[in-house]
C-alpha atoms as a PDB file:
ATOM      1  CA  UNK A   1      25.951  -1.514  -0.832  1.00  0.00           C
ATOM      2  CA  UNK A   2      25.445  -4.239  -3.694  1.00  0.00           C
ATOM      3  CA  UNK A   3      23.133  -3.790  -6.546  1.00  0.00           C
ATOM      4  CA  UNK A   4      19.583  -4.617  -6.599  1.00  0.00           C
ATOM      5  CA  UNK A   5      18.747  -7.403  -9.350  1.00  0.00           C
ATOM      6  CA  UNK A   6      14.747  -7.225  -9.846  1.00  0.00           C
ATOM      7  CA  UNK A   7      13.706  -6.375 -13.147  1.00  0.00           C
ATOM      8  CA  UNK A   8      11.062  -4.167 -12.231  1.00  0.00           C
ATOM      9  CA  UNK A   9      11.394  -0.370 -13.934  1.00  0.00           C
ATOM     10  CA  UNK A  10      11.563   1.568 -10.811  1.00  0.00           C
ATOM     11  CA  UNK A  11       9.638   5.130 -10.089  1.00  0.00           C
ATOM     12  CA  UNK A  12      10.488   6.987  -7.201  1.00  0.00           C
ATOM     13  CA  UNK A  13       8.019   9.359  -5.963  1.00  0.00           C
ATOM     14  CA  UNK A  14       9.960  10.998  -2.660  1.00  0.00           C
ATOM     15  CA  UNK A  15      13.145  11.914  -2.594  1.00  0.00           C
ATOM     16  CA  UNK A  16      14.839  15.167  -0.382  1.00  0.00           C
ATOM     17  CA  UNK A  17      17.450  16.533  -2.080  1.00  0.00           C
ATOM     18  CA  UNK A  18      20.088  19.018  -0.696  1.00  0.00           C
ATOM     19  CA  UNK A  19      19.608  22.534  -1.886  1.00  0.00           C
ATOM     20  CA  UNK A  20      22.371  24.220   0.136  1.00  0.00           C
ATOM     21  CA  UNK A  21      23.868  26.328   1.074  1.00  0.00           C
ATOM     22  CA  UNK A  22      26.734  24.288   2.382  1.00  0.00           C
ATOM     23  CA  UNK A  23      27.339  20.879   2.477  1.00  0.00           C
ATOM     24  CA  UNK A  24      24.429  17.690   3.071  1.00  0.00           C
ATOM     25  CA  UNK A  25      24.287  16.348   6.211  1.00  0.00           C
ATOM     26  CA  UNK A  26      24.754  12.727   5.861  1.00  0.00           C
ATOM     27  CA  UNK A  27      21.154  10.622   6.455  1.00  0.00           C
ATOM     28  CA  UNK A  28      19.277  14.241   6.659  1.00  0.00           C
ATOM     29  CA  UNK A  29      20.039  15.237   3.133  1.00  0.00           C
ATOM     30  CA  UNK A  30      22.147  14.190  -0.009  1.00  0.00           C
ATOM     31  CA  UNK A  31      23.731  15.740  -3.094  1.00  0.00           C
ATOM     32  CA  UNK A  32      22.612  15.256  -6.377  1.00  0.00           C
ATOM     33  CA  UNK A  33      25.961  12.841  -7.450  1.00  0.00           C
ATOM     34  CA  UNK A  34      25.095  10.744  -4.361  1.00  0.00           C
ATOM     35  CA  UNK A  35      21.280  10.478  -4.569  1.00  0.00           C
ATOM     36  CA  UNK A  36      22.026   9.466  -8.452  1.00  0.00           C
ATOM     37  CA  UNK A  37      24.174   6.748  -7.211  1.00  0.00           C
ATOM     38  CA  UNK A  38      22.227   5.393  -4.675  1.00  0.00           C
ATOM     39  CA  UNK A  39      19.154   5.466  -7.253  1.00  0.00           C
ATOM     40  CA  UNK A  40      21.344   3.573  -9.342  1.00  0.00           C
ATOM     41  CA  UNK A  41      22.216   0.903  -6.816  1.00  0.00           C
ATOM     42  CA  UNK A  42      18.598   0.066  -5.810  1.00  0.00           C
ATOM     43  CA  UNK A  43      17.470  -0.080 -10.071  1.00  0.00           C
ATOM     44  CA  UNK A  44      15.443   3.079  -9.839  1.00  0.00           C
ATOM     45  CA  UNK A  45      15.477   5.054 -13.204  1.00  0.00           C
ATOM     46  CA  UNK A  46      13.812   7.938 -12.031  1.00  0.00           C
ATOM     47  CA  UNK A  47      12.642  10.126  -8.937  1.00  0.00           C
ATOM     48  CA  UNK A  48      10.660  12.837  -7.423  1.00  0.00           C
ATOM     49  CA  UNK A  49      12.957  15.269  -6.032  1.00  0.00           C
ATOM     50  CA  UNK A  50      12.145  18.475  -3.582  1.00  0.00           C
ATOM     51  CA  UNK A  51      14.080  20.244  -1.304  1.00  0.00           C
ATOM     52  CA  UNK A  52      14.504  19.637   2.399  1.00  0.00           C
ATOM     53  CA  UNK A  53      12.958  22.475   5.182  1.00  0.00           C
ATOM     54  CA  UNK A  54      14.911  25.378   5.029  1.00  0.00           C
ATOM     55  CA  UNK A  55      16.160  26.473   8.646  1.00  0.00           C
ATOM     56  CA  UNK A  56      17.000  30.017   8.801  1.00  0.00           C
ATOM     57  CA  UNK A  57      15.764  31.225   5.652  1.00  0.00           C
ATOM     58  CA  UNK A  58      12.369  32.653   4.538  1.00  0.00           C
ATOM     59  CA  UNK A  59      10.664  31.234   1.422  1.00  0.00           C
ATOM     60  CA  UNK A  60      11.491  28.277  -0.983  1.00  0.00           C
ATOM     61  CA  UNK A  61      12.065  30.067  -3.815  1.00  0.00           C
ATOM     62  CA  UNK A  62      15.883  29.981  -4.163  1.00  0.00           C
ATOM     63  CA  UNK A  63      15.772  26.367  -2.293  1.00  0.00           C
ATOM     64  CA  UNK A  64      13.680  25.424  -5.270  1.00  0.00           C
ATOM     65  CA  UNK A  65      14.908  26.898  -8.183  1.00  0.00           C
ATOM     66  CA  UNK A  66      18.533  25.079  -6.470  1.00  0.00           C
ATOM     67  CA  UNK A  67      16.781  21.974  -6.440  1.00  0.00           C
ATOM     68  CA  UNK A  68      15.082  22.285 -10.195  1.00  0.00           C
ATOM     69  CA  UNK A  69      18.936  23.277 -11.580  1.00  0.00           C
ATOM     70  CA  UNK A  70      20.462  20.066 -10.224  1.00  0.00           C
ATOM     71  CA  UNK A  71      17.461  18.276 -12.059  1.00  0.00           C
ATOM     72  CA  UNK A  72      18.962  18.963 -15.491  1.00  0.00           C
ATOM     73  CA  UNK A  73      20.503  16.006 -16.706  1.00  0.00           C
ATOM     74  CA  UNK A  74      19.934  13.861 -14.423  1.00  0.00           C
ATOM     75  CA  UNK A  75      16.924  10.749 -13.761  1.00  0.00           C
ATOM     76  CA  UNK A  76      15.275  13.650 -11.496  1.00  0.00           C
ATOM     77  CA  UNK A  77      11.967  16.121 -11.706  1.00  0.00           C
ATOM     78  CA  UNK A  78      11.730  18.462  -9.293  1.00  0.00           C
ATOM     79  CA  UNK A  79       8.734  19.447  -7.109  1.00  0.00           C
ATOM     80  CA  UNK A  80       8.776  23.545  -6.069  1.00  0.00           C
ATOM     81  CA  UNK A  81       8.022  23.264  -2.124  1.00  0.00           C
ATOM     82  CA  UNK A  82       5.166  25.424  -0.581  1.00  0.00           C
ATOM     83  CA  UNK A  83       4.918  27.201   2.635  1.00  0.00           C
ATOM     84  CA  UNK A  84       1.830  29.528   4.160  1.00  0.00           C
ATOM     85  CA  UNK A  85       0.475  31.059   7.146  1.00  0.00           C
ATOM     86  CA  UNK A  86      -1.830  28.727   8.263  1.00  0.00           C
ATOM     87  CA  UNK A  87      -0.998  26.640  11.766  1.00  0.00           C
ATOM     88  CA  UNK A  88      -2.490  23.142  11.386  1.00  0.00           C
ATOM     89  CA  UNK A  89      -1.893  22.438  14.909  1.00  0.00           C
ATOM     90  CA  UNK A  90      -5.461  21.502  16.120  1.00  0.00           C
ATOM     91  CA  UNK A  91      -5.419  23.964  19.631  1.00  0.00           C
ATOM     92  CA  UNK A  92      -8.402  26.044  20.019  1.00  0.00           C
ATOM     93  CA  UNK A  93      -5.390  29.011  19.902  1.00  0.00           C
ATOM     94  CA  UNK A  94      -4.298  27.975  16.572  1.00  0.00           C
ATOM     95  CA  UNK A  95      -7.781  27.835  15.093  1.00  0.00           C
ATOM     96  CA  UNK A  96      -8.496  31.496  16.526  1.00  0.00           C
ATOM     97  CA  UNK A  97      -4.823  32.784  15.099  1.00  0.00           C
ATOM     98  CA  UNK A  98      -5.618  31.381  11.982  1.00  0.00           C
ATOM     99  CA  UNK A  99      -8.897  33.469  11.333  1.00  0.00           C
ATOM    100  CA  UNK A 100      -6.630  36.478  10.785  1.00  0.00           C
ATOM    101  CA  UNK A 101      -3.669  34.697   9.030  1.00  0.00           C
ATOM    102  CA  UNK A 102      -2.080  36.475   6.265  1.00  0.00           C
ATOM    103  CA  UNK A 103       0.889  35.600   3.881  1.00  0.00           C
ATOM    104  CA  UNK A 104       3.893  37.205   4.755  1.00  0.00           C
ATOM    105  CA  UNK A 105       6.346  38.307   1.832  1.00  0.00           C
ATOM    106  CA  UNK A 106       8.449  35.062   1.257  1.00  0.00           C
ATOM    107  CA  UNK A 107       5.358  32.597   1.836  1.00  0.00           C
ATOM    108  CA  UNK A 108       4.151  31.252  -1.940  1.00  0.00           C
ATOM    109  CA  UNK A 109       1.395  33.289  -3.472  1.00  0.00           C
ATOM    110  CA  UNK A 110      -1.344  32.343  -6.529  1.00  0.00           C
ATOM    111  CA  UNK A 111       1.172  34.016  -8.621  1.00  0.00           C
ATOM    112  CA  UNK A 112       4.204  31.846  -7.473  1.00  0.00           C
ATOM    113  CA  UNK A 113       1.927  28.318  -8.445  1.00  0.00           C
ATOM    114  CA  UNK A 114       1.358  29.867 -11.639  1.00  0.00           C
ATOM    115  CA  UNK A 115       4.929  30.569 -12.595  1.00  0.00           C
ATOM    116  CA  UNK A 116       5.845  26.979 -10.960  1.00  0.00           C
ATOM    117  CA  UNK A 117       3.450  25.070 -12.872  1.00  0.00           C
ATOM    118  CA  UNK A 118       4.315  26.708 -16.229  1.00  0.00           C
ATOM    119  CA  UNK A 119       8.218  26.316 -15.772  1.00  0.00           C
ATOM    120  CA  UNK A 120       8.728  23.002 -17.166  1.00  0.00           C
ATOM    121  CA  UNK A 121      11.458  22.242 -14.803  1.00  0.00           C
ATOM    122  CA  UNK A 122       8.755  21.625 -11.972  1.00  0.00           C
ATOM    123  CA  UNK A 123       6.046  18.753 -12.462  1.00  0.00           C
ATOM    124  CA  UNK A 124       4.114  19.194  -9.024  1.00  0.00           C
ATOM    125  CA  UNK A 125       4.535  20.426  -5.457  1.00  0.00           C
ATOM    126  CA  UNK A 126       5.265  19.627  -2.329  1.00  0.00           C
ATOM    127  CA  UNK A 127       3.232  20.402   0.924  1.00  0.00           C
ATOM    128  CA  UNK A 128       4.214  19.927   4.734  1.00  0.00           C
ATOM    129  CA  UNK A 129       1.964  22.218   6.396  1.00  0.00           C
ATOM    130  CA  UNK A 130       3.866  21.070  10.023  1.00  0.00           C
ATOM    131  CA  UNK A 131       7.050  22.392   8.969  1.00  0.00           C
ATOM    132  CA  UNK A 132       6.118  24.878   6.652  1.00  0.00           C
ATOM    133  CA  UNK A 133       2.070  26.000   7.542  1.00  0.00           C
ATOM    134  CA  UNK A 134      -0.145  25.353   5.102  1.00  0.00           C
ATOM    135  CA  UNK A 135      -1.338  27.816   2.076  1.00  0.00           C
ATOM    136  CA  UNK A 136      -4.256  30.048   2.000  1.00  0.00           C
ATOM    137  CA  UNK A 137      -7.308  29.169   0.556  1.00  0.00           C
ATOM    138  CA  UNK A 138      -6.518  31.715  -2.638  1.00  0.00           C
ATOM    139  CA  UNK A 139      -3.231  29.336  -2.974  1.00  0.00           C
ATOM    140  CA  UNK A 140      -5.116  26.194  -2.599  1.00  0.00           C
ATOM    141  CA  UNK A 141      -7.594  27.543  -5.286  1.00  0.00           C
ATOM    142  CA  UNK A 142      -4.660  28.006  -7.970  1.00  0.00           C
ATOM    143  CA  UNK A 143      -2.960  24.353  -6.887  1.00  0.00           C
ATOM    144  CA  UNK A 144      -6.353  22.715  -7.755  1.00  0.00           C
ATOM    145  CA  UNK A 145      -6.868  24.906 -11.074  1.00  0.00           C
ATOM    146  CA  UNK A 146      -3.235  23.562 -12.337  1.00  0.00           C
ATOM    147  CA  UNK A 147      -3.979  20.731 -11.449  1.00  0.00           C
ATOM    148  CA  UNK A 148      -0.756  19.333 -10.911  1.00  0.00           C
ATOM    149  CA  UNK A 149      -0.157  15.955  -8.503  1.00  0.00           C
ATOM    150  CA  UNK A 150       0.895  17.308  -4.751  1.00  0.00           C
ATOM    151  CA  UNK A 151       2.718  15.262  -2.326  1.00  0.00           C
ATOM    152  CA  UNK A 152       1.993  16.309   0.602  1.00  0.00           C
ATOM    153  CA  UNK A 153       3.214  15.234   4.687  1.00  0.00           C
ATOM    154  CA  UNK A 154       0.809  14.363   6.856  1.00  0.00           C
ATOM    155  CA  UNK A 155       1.087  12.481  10.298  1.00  0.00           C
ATOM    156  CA  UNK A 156       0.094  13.230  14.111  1.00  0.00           C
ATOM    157  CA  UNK A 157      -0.077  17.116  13.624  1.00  0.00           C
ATOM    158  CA  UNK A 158      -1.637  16.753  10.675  1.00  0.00           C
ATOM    159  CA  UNK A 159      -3.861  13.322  10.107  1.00  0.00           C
ATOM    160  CA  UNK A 160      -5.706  11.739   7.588  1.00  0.00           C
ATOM    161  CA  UNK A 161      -9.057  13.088   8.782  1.00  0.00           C
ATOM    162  CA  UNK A 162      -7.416  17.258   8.831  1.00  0.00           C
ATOM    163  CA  UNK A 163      -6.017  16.357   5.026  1.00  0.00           C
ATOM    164  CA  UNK A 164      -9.953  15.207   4.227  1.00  0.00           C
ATOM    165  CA  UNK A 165     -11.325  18.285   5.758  1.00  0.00           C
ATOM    166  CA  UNK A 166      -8.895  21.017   4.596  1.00  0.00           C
ATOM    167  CA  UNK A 167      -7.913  19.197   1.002  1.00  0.00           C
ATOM    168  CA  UNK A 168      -9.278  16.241  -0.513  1.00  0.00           C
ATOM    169  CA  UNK A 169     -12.646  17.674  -1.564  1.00  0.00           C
ATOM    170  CA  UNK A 170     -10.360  19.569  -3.953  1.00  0.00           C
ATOM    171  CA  UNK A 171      -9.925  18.158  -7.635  1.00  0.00           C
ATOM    172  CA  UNK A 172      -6.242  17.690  -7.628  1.00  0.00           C
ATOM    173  CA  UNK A 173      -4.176  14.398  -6.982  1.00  0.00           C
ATOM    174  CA  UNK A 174      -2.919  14.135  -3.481  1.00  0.00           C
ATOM    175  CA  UNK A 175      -0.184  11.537  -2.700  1.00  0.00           C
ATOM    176  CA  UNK A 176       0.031  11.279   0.974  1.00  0.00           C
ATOM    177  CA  UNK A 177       3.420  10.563   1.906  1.00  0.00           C
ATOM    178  CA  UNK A 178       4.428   7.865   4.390  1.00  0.00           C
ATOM    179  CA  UNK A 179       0.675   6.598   4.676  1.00  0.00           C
ATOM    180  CA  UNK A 180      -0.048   9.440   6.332  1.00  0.00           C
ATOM    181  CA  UNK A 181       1.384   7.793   9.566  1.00  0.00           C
ATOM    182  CA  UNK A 182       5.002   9.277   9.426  1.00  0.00           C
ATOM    183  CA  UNK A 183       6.646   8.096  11.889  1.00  0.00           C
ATOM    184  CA  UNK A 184       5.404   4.827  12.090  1.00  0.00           C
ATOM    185  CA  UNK A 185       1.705   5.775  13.562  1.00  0.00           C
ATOM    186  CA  UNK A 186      -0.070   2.619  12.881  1.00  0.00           C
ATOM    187  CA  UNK A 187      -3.422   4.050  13.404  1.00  0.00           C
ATOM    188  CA  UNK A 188      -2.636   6.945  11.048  1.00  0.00           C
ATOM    189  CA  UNK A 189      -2.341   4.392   8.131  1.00  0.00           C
ATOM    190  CA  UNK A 190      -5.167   2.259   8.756  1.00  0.00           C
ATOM    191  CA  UNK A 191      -7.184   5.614   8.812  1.00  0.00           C
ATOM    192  CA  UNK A 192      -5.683   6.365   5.372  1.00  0.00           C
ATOM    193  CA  UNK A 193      -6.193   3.457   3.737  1.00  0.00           C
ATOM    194  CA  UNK A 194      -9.161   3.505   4.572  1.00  0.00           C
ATOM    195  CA  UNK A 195     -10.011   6.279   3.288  1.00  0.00           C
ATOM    196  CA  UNK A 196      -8.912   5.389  -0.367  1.00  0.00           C
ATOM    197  CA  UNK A 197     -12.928   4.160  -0.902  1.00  0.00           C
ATOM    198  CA  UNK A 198     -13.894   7.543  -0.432  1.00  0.00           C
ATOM    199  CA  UNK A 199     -11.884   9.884  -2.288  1.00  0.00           C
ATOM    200  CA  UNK A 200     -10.795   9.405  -6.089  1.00  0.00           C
ATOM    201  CA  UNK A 201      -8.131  11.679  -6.294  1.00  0.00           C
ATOM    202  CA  UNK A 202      -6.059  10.194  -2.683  1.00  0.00           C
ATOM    203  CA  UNK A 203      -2.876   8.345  -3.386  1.00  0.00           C
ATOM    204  CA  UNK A 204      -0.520   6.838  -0.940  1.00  0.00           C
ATOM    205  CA  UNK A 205       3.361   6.421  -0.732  1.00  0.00           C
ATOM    206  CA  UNK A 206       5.587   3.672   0.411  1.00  0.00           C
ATOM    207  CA  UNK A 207       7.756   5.766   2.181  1.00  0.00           C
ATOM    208  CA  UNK A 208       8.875   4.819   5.562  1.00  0.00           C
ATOM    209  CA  UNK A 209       6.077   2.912   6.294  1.00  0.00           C
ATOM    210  CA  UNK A 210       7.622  -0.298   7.531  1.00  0.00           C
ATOM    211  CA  UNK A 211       4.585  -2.417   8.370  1.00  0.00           C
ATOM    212  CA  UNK A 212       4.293  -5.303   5.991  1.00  0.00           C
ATOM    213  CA  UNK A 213       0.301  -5.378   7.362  1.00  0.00           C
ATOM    214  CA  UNK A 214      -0.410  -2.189   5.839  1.00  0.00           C
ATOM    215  CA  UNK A 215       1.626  -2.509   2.665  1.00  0.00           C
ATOM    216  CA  UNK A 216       0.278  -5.599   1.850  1.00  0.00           C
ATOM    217  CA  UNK A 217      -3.494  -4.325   3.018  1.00  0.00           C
ATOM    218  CA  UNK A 218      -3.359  -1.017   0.879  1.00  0.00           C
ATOM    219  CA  UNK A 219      -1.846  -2.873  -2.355  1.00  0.00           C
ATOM    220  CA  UNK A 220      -3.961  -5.465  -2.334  1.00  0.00           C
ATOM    221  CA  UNK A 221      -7.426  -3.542  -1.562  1.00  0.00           C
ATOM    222  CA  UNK A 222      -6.692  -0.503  -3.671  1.00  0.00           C
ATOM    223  CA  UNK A 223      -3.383  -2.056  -6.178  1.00  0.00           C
ATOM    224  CA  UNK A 224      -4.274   1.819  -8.563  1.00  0.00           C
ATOM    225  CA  UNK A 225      -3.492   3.581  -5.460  1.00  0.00           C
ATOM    226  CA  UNK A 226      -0.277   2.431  -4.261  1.00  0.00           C
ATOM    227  CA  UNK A 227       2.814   4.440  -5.617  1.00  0.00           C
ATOM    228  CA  UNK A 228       6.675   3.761  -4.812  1.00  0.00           C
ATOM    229  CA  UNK A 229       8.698   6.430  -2.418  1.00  0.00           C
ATOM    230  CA  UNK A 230      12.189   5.347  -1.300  1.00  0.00           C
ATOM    231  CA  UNK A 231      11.856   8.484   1.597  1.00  0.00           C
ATOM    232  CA  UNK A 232      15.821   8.917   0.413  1.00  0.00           C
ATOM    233  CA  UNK A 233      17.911   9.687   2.407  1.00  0.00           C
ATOM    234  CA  UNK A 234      16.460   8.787   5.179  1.00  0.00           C
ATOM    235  CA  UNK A 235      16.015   5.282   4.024  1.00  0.00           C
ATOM    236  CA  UNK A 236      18.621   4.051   1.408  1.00  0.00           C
ATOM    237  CA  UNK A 237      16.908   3.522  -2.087  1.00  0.00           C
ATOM    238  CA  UNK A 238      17.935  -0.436  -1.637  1.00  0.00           C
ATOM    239  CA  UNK A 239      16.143  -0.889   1.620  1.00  0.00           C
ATOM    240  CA  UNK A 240      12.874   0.765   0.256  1.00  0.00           C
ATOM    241  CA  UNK A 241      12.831  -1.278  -2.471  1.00  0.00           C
ATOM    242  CA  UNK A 242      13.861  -4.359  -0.485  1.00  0.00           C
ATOM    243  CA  UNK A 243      10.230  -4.067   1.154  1.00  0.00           C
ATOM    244  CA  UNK A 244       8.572  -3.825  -1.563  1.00  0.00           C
ATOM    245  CA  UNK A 245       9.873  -6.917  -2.808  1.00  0.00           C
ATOM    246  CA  UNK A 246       9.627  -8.855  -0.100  1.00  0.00           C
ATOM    247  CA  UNK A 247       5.536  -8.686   0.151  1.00  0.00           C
ATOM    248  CA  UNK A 248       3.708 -11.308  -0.410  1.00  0.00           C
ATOM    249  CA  UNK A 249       1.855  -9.862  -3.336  1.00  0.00           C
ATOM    250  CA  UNK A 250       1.631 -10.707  -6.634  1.00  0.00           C
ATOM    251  CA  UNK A 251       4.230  -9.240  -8.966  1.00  0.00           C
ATOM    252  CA  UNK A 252       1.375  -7.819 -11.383  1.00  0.00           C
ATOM    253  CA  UNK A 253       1.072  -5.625  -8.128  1.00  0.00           C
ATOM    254  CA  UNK A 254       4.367  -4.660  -7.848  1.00  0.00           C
ATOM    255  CA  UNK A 255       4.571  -3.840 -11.703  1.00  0.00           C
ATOM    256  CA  UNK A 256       2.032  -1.179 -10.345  1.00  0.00           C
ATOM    257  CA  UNK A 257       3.697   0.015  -7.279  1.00  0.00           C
ATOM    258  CA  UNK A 258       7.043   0.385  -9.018  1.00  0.00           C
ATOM    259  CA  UNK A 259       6.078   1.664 -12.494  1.00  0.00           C
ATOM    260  CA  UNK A 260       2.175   2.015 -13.657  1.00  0.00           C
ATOM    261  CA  UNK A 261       0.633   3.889 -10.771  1.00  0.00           C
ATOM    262  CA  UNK A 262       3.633   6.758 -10.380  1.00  0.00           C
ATOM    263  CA  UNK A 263       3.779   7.220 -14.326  1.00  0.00           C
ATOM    264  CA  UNK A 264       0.076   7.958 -14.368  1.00  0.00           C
ATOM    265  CA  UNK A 265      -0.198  10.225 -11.530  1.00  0.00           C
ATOM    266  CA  UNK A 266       2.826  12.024 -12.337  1.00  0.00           C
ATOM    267  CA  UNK A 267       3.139  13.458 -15.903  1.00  0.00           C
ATOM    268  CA  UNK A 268       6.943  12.670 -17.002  1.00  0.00           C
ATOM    269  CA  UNK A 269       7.928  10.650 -14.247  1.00  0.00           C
ATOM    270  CA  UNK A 270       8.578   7.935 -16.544  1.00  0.00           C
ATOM    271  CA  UNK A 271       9.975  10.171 -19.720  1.00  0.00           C
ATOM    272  CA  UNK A 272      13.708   9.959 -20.469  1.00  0.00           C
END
């Protein structure tokens, strides 16, 4: 795929990358040699990086500390993934279940946040309560006290009005991947956007959200708000960026998208 000519300095703010064992799977995950390439190709100097969901294994400790190693030297930071008990699937069974939740051995405890947040190899964390439950409260109480930017996956199982309920009255910087509308739930983004009026610390991410309505609604409305995510590999880097480009906003905005909003969310995003 050719090179992207734009002249923007590009920050990527989601990006799976393959923590083994074995090889990637090509379009589910990538190595570290190909995602570099590919970042390279679209003009992106530097991205978020966390690993995929771990099938058949317990915990994200080794999956992260895999994922932090092939950081080193490279335009990457790493984001330790969290898992937890808690079953944000809305049925009156779930709800019930979840009143007597407790961590199991490999889910991430207060302690784990604590040693993440003080490692400089990770800069923030990753949440997709779907996949991986969501934390207990004692774990969301250390995540806010670190204070460290979470992306976290939202979408039908877990919408924008579950992440206001269960999250964003916390003092910590969400960025909502995919609009909160992953995949492709219209509705889901308005409701997000929306919501951007109401709480200071909500950030959004371009990733996979392929409606140039929303894009153009969100950047306009709220331009501090907006933040660049390739959702690599899904997406190739140079298609992500593409649709960014193409908007019909002004490039001041894009400046933002691309470079000012993720640098000040994300502490050393943009160092070298």
């Amino acid at each position: 795929m050719l090179e992207l000519e734009h002249g923007f300095r590009v920050l990527d703010v989601h990006a799976r990358l393959h923590a083994g064992p074995g090889r990637p799977v090509r379009g589910r995950t990538i190595g570290a040699e190909d995602l570099e390439r590919e970042m390279h190709q679209a003009g992106i100097v530097r991205a978020v990086v966390f690993p995929e969901s771990q099938k058949g294994e317990q915990g994200y400790l080794r999956a992260n500390n895999a994922v932090a190693r092939q950081a080193v030297e490279r335009p990457f930071i790493a984001f330790a993934r969290v898992d937890g008990p808690i079953d944000v699937e809305a049925s009156a069974t779930a709800r019930i279940m979840n009143l007597a939740a407790r961590r199991k051995d490999w889910h991430t405890s207060p302690e784990d946040i604590e040693q993440y947040a003080y490692d400089d190899r990770f800069h923030g964390f990753k949440l997709d309560p779907t996949r991986d439950g969501l934390p207990t409260e004692d774990v969301l109480d250390v995540l806010e006290d670190v204070g460290l930017p979470i992306l976290l996956h939202g979408g039908r199982h877990f919408p924008p009005d579950a992440v206001a309920e269960m999250l964003l009255e916390r003092s910590v910087p969400i960025i909502l991947a995919h609009f909160g509308g992953f995949p492709l739930q219209r509705d889901l983004m308005n409701e997000a956007i929306g919501m951007l009026a109401s709480y200071d610390d909500l950030y959004l991410d371009t990733s996979a959200v392929r409606y140039r309505e929303q894009l153009e609604w969100a950047i306009m409305e709220h331009p501090d708000r907006v933040l660049f995510g390739s959702g690599g590999p899904t997406t190739h880097p140079n298609v992500s960026v593409m649709e960014i480009l193409t908007l019909d906003v002004p490039q001041d905005a894009m400046k933002r998208v691309f470079t000012k909003n993720p640098s000040r969310v994300i502490p050393g995003l943009d160092s070298e």
